[in-house]
PDB file of N, CA and C in Angstrom:
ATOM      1  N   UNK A   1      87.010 -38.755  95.954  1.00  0.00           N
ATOM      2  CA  UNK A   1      85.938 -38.032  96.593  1.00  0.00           C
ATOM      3  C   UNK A   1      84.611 -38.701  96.238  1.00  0.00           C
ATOM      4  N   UNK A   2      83.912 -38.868  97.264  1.00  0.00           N
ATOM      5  CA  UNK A   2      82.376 -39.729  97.199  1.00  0.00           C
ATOM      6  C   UNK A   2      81.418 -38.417  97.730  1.00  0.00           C
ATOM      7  N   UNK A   3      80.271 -37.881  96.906  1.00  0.00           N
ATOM      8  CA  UNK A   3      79.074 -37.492  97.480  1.00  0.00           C
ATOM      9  C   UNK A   3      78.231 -37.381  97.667  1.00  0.00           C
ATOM     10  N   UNK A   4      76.974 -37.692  99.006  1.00  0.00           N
ATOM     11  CA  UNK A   4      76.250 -37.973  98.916  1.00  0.00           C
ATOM     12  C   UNK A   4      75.253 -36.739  99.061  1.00  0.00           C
ATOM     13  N   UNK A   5      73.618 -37.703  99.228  1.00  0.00           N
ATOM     14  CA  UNK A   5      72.460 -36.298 100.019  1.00  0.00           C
ATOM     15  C   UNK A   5      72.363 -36.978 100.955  1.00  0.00           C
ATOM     16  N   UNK A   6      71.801 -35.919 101.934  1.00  0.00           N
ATOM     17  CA  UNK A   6      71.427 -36.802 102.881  1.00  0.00           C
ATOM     18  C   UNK A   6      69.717 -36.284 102.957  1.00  0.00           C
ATOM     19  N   UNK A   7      68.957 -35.792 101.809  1.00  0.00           N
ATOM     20  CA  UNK A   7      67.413 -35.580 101.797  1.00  0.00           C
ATOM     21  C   UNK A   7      67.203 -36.756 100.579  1.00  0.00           C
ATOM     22  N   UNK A   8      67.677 -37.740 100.893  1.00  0.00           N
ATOM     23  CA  UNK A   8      67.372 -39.107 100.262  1.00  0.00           C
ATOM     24  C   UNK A   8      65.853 -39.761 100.522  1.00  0.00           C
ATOM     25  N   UNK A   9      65.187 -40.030  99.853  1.00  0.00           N
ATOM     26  CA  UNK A   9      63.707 -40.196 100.138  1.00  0.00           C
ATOM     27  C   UNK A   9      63.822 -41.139 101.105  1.00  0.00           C
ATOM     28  N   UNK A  10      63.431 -41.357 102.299  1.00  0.00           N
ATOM     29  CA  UNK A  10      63.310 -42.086 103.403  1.00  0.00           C
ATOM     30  C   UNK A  10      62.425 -43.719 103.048  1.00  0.00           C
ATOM     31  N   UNK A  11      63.246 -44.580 103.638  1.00  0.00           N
ATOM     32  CA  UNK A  11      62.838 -46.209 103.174  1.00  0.00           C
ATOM     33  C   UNK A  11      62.758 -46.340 104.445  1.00  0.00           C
ATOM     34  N   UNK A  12      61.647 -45.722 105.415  1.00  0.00           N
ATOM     35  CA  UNK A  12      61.510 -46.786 106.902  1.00  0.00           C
ATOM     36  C   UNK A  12      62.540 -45.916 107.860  1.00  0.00           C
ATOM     37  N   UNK A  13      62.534 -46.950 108.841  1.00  0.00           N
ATOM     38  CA  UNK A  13      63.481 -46.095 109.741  1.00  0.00           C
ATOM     39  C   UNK A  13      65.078 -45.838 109.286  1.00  0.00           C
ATOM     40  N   UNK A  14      65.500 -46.610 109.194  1.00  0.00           N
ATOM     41  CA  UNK A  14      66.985 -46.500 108.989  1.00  0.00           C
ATOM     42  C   UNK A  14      67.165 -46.597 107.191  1.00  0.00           C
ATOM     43  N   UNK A  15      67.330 -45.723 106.572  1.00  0.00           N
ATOM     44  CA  UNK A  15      67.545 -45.589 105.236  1.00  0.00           C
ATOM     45  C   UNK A  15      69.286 -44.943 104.698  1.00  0.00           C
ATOM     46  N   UNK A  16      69.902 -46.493 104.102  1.00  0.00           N
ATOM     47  CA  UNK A  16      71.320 -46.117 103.848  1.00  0.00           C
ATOM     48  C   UNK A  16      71.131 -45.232 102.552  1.00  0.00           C
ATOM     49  N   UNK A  17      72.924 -44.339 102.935  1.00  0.00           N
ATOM     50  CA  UNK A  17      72.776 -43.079 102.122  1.00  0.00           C
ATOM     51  C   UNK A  17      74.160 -43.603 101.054  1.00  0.00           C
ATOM     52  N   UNK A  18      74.818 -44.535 102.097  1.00  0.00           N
ATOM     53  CA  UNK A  18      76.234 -44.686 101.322  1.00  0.00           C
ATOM     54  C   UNK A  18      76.595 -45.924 102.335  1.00  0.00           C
ATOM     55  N   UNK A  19      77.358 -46.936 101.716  1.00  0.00           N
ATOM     56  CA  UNK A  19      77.756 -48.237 102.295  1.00  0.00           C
ATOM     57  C   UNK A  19      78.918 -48.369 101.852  1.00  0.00           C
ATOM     58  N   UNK A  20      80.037 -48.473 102.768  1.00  0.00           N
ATOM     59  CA  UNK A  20      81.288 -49.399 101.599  1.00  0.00           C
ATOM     60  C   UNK A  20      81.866 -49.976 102.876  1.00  0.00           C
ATOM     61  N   UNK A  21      83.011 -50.850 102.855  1.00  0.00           N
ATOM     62  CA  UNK A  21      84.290 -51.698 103.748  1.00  0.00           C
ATOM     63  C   UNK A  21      84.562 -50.877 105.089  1.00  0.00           C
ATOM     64  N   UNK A  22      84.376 -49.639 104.648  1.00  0.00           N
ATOM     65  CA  UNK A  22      85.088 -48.444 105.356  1.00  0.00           C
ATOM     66  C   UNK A  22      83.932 -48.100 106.589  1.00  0.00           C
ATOM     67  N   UNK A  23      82.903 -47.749 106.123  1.00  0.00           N
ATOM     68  CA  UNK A  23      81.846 -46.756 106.526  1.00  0.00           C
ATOM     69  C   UNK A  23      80.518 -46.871 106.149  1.00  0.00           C
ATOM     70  N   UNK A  24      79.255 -46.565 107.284  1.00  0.00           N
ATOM     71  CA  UNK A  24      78.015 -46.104 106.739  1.00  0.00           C
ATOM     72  C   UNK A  24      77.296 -44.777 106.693  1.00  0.00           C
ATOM     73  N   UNK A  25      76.320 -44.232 106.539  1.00  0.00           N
ATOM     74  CA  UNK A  25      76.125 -42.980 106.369  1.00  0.00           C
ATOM     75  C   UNK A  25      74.743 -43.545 106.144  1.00  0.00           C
ATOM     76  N   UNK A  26      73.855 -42.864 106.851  1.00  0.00           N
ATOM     77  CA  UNK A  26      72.733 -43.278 106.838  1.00  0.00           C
ATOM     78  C   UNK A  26      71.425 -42.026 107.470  1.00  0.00           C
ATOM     79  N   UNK A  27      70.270 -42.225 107.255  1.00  0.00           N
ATOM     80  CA  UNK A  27      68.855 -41.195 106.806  1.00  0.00           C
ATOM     81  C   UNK A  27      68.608 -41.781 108.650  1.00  0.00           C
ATOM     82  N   UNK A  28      68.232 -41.847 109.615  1.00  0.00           N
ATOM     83  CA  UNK A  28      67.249 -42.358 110.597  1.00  0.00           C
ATOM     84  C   UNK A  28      66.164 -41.245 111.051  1.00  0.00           C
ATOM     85  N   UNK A  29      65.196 -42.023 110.871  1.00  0.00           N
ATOM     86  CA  UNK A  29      63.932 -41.295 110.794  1.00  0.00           C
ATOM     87  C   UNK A  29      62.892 -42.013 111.712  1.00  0.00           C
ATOM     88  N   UNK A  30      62.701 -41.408 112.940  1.00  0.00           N
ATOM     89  CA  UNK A  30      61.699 -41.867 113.590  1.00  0.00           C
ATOM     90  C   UNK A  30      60.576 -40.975 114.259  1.00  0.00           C
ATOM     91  N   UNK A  31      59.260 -42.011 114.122  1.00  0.00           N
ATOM     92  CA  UNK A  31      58.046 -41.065 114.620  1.00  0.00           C
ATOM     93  C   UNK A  31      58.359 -40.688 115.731  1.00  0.00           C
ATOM     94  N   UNK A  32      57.703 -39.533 116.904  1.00  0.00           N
ATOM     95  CA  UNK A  32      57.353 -39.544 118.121  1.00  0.00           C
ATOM     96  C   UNK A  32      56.924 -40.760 119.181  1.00  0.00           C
ATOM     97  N   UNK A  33      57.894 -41.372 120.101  1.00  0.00           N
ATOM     98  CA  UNK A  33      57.974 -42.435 120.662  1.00  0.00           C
ATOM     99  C   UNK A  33      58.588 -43.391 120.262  1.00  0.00           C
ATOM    100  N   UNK A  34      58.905 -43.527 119.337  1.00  0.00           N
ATOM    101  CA  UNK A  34      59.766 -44.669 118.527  1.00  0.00           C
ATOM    102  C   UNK A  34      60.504 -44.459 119.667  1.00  0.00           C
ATOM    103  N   UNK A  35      61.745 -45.673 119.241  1.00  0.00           N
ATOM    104  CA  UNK A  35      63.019 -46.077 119.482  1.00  0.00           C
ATOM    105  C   UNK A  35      63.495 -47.205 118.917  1.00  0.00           C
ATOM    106  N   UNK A  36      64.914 -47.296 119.036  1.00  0.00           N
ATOM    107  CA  UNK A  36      65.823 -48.334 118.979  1.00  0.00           C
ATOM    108  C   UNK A  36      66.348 -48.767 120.138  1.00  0.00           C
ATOM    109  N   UNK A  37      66.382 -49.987 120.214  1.00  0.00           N
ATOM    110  CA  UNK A  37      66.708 -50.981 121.429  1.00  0.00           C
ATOM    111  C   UNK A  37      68.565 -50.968 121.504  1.00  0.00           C
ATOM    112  N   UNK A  38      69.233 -51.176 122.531  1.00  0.00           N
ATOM    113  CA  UNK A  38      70.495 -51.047 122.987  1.00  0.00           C
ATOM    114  C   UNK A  38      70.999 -51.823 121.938  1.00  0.00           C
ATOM    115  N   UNK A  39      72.131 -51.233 121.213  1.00  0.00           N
ATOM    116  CA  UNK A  39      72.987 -51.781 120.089  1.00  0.00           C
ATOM    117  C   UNK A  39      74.203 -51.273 120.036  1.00  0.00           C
ATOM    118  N   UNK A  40      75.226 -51.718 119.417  1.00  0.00           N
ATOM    119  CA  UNK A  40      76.489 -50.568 118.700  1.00  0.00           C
ATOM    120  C   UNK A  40      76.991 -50.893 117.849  1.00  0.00           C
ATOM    121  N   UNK A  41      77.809 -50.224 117.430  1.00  0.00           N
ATOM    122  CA  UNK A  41      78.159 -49.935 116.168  1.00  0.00           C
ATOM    123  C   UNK A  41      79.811 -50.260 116.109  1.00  0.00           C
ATOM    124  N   UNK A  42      80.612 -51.561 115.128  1.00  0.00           N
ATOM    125  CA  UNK A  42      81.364 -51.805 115.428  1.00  0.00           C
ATOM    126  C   UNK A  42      83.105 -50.509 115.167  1.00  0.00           C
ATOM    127  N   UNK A  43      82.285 -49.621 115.144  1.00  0.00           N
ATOM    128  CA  UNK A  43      83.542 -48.312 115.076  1.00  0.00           C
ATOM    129  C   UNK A  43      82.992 -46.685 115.462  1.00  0.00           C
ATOM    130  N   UNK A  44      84.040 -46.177 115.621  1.00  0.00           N
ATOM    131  CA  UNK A  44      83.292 -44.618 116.073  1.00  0.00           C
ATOM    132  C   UNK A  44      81.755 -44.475 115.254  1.00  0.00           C
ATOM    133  N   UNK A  45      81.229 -43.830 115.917  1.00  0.00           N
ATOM    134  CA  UNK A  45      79.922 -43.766 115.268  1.00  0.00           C
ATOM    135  C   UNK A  45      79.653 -41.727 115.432  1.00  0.00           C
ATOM    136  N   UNK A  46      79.258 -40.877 114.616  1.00  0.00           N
ATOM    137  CA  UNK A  46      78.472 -39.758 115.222  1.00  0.00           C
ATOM    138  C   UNK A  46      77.163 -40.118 114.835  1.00  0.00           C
ATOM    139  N   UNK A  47      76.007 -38.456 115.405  1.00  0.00           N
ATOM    140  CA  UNK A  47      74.981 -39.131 115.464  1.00  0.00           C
ATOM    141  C   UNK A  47      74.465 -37.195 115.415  1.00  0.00           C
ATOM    142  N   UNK A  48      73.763 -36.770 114.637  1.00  0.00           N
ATOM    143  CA  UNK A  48      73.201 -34.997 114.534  1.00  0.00           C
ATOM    144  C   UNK A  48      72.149 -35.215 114.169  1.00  0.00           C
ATOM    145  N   UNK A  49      71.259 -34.564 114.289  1.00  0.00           N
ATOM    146  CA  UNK A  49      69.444 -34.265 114.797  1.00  0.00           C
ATOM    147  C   UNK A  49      69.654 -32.945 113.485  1.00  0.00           C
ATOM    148  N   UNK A  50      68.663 -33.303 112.398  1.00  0.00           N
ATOM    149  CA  UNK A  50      68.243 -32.408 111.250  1.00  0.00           C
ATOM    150  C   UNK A  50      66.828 -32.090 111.917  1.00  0.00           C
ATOM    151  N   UNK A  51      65.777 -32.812 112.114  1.00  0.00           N
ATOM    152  CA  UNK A  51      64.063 -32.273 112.908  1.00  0.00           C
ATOM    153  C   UNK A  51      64.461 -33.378 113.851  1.00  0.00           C
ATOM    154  N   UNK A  52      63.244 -32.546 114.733  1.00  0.00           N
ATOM    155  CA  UNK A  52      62.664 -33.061 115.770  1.00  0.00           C
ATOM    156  C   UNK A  52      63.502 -32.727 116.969  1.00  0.00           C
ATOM    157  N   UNK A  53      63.355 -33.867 117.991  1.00  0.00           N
ATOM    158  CA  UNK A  53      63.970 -34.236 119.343  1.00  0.00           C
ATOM    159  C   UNK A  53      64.200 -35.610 119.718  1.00  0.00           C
ATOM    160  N   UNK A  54      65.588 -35.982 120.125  1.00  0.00           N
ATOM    161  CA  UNK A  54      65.655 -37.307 120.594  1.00  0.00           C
ATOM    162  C   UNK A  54      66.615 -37.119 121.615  1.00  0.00           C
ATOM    163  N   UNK A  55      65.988 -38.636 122.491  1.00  0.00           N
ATOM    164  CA  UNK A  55      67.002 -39.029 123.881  1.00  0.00           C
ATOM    165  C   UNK A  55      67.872 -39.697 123.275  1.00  0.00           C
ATOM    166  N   UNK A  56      69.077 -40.252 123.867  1.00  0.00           N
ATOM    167  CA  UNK A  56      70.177 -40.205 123.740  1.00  0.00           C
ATOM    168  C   UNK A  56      71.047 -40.770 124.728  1.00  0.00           C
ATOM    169  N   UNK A  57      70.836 -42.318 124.548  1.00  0.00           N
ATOM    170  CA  UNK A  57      71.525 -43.162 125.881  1.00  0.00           C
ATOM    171  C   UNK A  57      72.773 -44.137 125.700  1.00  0.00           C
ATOM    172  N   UNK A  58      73.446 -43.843 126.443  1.00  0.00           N
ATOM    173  CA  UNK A  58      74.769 -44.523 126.668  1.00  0.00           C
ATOM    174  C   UNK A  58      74.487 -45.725 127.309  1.00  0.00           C
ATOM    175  N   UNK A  59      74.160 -46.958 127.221  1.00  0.00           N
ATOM    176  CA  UNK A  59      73.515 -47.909 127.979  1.00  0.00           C
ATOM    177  C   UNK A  59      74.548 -48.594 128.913  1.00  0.00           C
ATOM    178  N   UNK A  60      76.035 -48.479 128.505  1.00  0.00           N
ATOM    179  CA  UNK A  60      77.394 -49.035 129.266  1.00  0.00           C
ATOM    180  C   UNK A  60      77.232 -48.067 130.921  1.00  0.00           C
ATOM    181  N   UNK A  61      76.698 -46.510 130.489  1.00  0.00           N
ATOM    182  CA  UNK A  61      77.287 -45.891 131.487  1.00  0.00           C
ATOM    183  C   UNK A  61      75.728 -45.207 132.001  1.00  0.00           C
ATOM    184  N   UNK A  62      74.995 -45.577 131.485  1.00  0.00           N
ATOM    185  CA  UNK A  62      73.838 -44.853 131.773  1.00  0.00           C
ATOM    186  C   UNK A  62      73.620 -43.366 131.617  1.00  0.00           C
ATOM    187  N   UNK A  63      74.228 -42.696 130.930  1.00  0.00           N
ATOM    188  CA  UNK A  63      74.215 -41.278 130.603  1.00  0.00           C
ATOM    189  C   UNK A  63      73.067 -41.131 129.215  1.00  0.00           C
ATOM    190  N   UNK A  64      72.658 -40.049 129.705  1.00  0.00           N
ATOM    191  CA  UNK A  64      71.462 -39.673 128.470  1.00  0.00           C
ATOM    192  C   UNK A  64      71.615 -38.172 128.306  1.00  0.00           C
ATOM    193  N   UNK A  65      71.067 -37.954 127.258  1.00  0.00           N
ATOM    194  CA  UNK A  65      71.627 -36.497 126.765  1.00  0.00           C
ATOM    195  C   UNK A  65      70.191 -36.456 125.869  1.00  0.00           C
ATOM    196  N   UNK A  66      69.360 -35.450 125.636  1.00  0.00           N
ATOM    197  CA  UNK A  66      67.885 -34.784 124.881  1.00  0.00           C
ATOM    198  C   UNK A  66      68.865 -33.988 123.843  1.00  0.00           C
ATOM    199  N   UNK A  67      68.718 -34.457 122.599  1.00  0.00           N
ATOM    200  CA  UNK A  67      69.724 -33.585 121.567  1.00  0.00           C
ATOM    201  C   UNK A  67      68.391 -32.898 120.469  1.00  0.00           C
ATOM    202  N   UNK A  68      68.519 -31.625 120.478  1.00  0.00           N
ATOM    203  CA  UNK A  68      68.019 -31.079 119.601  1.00  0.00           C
ATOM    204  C   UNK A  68      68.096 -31.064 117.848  1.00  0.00           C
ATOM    205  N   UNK A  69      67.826 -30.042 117.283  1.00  0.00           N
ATOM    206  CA  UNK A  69      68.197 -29.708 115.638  1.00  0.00           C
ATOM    207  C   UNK A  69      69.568 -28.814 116.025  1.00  0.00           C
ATOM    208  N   UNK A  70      70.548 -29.655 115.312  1.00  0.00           N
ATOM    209  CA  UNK A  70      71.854 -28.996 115.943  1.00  0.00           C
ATOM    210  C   UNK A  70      72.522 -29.562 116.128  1.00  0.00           C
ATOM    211  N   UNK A  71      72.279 -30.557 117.010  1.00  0.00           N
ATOM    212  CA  UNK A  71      72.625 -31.060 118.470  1.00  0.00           C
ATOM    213  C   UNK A  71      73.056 -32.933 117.834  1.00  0.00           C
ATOM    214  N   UNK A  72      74.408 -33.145 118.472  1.00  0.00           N
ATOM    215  CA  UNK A  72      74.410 -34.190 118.174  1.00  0.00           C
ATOM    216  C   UNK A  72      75.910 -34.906 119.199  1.00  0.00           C
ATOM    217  N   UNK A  73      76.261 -36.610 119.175  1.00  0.00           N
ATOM    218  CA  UNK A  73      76.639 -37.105 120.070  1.00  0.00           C
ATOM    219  C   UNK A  73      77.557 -37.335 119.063  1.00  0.00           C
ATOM    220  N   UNK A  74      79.014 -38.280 119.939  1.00  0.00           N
ATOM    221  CA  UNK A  74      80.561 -38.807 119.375  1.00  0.00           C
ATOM    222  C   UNK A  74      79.925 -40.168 120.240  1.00  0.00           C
ATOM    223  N   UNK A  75      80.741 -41.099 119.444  1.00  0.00           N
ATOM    224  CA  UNK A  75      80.611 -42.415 120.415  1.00  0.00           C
ATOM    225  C   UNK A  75      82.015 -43.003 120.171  1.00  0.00           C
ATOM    226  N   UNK A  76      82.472 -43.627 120.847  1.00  0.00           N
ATOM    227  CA  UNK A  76      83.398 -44.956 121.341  1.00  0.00           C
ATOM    228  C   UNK A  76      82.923 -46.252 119.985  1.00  0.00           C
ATOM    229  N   UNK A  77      84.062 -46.736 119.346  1.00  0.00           N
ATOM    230  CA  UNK A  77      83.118 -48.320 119.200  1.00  0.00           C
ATOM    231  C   UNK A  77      82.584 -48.908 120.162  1.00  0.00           C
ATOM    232  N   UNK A  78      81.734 -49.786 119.672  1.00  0.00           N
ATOM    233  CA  UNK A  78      81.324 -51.171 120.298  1.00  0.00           C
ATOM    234  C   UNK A  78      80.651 -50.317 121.561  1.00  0.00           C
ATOM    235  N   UNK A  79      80.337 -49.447 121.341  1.00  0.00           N
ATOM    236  CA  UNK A  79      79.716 -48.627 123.029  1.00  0.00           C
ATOM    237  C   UNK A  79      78.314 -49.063 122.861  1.00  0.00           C
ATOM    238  N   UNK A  80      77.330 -50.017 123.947  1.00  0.00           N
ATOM    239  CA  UNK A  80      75.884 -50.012 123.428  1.00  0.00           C
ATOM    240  C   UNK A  80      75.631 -49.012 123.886  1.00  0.00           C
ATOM    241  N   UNK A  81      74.325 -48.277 123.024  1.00  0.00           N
ATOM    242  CA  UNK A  81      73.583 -47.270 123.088  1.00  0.00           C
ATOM    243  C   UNK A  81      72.343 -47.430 122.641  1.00  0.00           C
ATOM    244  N   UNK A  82      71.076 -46.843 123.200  1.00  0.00           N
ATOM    245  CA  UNK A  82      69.668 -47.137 122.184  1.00  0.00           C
ATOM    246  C   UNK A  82      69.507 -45.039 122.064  1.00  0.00           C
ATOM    247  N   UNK A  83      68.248 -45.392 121.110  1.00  0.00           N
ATOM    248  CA  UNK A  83      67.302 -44.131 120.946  1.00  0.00           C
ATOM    249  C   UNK A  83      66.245 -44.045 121.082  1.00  0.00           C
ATOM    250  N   UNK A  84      65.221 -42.487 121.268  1.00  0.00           N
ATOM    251  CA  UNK A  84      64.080 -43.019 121.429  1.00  0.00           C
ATOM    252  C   UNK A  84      63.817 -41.561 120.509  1.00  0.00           C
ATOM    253  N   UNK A  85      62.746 -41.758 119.732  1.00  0.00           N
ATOM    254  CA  UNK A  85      62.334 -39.957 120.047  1.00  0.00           C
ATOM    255  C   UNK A  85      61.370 -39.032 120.602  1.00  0.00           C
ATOM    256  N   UNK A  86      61.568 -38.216 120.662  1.00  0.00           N
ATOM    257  CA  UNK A  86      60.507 -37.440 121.737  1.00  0.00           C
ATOM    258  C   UNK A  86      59.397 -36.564 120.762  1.00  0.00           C
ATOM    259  N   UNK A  87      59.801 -36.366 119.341  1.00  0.00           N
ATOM    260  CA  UNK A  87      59.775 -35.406 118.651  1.00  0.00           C
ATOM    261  C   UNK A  87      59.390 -36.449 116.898  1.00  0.00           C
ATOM    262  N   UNK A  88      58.940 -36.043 116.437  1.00  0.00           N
ATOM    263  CA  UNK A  88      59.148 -36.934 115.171  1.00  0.00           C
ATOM    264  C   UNK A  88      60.677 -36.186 114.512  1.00  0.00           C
ATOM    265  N   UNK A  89      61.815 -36.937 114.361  1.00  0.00           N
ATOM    266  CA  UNK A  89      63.331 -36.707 114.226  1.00  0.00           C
ATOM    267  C   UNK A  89      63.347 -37.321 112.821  1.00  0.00           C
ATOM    268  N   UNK A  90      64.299 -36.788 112.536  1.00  0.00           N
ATOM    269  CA  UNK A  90      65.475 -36.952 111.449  1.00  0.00           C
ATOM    270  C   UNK A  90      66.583 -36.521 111.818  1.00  0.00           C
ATOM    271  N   UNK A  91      67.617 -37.649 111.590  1.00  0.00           N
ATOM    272  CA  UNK A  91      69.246 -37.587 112.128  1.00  0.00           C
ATOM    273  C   UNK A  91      69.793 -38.176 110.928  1.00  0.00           C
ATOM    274  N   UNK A  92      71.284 -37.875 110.719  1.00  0.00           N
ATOM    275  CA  UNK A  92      72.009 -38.338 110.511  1.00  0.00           C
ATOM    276  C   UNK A  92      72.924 -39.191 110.933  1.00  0.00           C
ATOM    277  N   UNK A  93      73.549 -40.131 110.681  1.00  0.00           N
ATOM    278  CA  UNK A  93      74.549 -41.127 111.515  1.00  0.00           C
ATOM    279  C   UNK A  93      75.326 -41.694 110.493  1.00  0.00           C
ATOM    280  N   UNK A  94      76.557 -41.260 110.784  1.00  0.00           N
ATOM    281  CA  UNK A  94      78.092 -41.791 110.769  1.00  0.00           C
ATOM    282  C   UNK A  94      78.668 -42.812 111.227  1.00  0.00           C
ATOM    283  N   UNK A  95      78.708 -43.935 110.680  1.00  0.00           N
ATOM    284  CA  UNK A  95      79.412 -45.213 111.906  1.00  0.00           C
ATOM    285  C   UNK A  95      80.535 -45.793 110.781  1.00  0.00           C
ATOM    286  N   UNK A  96      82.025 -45.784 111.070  1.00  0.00           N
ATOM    287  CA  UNK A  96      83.088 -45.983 111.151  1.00  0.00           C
ATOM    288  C   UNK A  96      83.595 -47.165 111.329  1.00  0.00           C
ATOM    289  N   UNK A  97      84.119 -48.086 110.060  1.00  0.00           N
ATOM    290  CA  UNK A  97      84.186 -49.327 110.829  1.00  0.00           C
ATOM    291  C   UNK A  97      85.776 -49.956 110.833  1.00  0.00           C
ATOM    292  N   UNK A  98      85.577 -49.711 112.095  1.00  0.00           N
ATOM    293  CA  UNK A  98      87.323 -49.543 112.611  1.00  0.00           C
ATOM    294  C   UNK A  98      87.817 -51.209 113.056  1.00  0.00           C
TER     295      UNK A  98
END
């Protein structure tokens, strides 16, 4: 059993929480308007909204989804996807490396 926080003092946008062979687990924290440019993640990835508001794009299929505090996505490997936020956000993200 491994455990982490995930109210880890924030290093920038993407701040790792836990790294190993297996898996990442990671802080993403972006101002209002930010984003991340189309990428993926080489294994299932999730993705849950702690503050704020963010879009939420599937860039393979063009689907977008506005995910709240709550609110969060499943992905496919290797699926590109970007982010943006609408909201100054904090998420969590799960990526799986399959």
């Amino acid at each position: 059993m491994r455990t982490f926080d995930i109210n880890t003092v924030s290093a920038g946008q993407k701040t790792p929480i836990l790294k190993d062979e297996k898996r990442a687990v990671m802080r993403l924290d972006l101002k209002a308007g930010e984003a991340l440019s189309s990428h993926s993640s080489p294994g299932p990835l999730s993705l849950l909204v702690f503050k704020g508001e963010l879009e939420f794009t599937n860039d393979e299929t063009r689907q977008k989804a506005t995910l709240a505090v709550g609110q969060g996505v499943l992905m496919d490997r290797k699926a590109l996807h970007s982010v943006r936020a609408l909201k100054d956000t904090t998420c969590f993200v799960n990526a799986i490396f399959a």
